[in-house]
N, C-alpha and C. Protein backbone atom coordinates (compact mmCIF):
# COMPACT_ATOMS: atom_id res chain seq x y z
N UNK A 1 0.84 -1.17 0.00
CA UNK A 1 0.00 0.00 0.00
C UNK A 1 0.89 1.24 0.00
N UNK A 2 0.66 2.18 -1.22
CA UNK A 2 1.66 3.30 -0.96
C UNK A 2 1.08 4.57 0.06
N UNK A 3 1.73 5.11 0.41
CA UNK A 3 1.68 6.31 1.23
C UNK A 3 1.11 7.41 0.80
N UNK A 4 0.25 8.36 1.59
CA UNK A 4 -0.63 9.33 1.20
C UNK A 4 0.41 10.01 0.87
N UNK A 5 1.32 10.24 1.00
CA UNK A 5 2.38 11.38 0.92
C UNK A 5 3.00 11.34 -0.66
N UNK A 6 2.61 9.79 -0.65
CA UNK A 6 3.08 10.18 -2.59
C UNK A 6 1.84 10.78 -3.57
N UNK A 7 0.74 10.83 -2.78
CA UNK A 7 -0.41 11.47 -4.00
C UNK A 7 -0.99 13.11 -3.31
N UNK A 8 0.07 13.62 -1.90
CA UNK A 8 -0.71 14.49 -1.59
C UNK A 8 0.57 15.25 -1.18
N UNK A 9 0.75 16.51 -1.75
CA UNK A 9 1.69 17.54 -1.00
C UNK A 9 0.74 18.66 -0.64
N UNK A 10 1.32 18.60 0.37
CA UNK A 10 0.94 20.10 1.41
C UNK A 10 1.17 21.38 0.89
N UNK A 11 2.19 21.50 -0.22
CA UNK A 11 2.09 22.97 -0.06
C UNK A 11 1.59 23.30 -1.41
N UNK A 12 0.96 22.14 -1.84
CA UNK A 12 -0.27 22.32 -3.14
C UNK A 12 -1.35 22.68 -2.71
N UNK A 13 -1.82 21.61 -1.44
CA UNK A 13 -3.05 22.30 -0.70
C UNK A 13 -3.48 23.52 -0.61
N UNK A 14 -4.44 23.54 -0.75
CA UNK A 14 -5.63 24.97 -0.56
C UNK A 14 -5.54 25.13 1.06
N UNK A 15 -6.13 24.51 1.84
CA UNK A 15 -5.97 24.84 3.05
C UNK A 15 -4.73 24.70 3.70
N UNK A 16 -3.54 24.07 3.26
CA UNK A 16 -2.38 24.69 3.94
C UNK A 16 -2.03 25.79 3.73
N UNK A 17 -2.03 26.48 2.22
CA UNK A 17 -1.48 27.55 1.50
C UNK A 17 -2.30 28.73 2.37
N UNK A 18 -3.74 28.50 2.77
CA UNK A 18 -4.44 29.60 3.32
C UNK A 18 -3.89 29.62 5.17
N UNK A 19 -3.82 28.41 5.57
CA UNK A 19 -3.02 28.77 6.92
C UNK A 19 -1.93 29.11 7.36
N UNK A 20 -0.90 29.23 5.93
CA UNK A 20 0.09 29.67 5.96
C UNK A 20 0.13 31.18 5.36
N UNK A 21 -0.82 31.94 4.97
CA UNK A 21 -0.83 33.03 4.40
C UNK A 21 -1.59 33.51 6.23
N UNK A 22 -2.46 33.19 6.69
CA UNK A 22 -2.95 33.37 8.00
C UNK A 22 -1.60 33.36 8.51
N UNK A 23 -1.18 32.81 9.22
CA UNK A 23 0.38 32.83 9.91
C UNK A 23 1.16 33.69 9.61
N UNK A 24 1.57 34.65 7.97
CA UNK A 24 1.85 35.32 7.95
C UNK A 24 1.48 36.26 8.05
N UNK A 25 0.12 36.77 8.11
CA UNK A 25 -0.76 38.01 8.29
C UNK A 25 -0.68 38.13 9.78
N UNK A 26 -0.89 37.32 10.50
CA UNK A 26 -0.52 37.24 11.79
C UNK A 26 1.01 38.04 12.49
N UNK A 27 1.60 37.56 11.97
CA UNK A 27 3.35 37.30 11.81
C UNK A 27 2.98 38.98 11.89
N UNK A 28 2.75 39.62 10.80
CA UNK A 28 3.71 40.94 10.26
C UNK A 28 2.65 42.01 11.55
N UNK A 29 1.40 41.48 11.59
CA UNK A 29 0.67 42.34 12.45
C UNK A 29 0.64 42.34 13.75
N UNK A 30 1.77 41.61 14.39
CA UNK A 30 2.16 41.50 15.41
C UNK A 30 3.63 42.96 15.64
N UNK A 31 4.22 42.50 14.38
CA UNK A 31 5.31 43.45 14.25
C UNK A 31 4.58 44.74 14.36
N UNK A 32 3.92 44.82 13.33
CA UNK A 32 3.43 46.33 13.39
C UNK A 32 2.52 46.53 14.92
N UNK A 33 2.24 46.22 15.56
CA UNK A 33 1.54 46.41 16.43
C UNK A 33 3.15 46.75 17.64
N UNK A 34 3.65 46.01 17.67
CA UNK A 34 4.89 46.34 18.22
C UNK A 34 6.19 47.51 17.96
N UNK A 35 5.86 48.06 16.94
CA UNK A 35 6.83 48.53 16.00
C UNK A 35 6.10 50.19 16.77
N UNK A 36 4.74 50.05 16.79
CA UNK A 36 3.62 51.34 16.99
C UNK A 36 3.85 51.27 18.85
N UNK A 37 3.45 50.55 19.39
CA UNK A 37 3.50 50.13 20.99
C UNK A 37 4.87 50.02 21.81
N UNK A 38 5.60 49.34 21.45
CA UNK A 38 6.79 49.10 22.40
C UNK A 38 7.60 50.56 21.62
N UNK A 39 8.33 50.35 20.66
CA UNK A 39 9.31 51.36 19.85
C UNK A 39 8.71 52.84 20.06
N UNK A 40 7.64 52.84 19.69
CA UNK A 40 6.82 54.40 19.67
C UNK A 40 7.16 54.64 18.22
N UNK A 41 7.10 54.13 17.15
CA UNK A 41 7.76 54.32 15.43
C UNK A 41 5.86 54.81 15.01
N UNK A 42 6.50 56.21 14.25
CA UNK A 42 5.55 56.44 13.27
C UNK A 42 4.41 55.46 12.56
N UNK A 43 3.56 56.39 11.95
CA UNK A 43 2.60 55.11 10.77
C UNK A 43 3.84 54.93 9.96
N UNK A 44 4.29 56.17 9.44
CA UNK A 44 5.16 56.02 7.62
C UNK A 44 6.24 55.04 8.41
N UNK A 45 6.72 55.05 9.45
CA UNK A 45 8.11 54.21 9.55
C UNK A 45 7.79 53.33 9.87
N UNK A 46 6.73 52.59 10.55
CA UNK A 46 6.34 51.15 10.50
C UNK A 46 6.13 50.94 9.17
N UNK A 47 5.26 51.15 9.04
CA UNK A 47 5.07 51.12 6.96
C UNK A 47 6.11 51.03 6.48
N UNK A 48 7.09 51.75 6.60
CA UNK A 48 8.69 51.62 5.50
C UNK A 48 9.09 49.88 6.26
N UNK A 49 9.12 49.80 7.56
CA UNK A 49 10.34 49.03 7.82
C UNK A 49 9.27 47.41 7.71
N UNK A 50 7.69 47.46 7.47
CA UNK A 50 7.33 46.14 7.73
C UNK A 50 7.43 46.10 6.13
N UNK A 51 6.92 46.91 5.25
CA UNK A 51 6.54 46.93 3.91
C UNK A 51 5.70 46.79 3.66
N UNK A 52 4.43 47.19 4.02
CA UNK A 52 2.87 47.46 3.97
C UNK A 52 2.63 48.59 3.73
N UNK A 53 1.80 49.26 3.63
CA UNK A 53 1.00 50.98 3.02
C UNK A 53 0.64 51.25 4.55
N UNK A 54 1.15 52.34 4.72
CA UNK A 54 0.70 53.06 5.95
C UNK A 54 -1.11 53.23 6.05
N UNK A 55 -1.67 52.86 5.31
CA UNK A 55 -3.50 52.99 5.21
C UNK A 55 -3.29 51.40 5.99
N UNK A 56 -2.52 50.34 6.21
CA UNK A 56 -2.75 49.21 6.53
C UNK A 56 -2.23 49.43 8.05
N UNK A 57 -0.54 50.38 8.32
CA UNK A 57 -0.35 50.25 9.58
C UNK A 57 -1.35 51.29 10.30
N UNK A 58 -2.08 52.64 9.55
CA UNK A 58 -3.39 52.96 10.17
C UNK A 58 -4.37 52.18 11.23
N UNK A 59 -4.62 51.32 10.14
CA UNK A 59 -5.93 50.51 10.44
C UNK A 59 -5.61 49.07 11.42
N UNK A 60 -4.24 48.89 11.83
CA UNK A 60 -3.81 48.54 13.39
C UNK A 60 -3.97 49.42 14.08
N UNK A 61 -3.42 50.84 14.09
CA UNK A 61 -3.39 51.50 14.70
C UNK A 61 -4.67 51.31 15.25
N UNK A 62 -5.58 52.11 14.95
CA UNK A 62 -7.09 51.86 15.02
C UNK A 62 -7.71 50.85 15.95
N UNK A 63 -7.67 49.46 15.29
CA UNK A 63 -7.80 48.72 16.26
C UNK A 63 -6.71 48.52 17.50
N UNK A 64 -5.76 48.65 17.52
CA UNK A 64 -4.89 49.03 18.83
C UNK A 64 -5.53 49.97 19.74
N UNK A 65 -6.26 51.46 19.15
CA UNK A 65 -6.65 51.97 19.82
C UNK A 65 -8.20 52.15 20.36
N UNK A 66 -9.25 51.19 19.43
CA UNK A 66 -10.39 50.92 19.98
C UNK A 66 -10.45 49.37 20.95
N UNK A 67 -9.18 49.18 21.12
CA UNK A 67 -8.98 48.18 22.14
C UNK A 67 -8.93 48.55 24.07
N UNK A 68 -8.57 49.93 23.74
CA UNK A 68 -8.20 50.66 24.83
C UNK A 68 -9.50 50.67 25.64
């Protein structure tokens, strides 16, 4: 009997590819949330240093601050 592993890769998968794009959305919005909170760094300089559009490190901001 051969092994699922010869008729199935993971990083063909649909749902790995989407929990790994989750993990990274995760990943960078952690930075930016840190980058804004611990550092005290601008929108534009979080934006320069994660590489997102400052309309995106905004809209952490935002929720960072309707968390309060």
């Amino acid at each position: 009997m051969q092994s699922v592993s010869t008729f199935f890769k993971e990083e063909n998968d649909i749902f790995y590819r989407k929990g790994e794009r989750v993990g990274l959305e995760k990943a960078r919005n952690t930075v930016i949330e840190n980058l804004l909170t611990k550092l005290g760094f601008s929108d534009e300089k979080a934006a320069e240093i994660a590489e997102v559009s400052i309309e995106y490190v905004r809209e952490i901001r935002a929720s960072l601050e309707a968390k309060k």
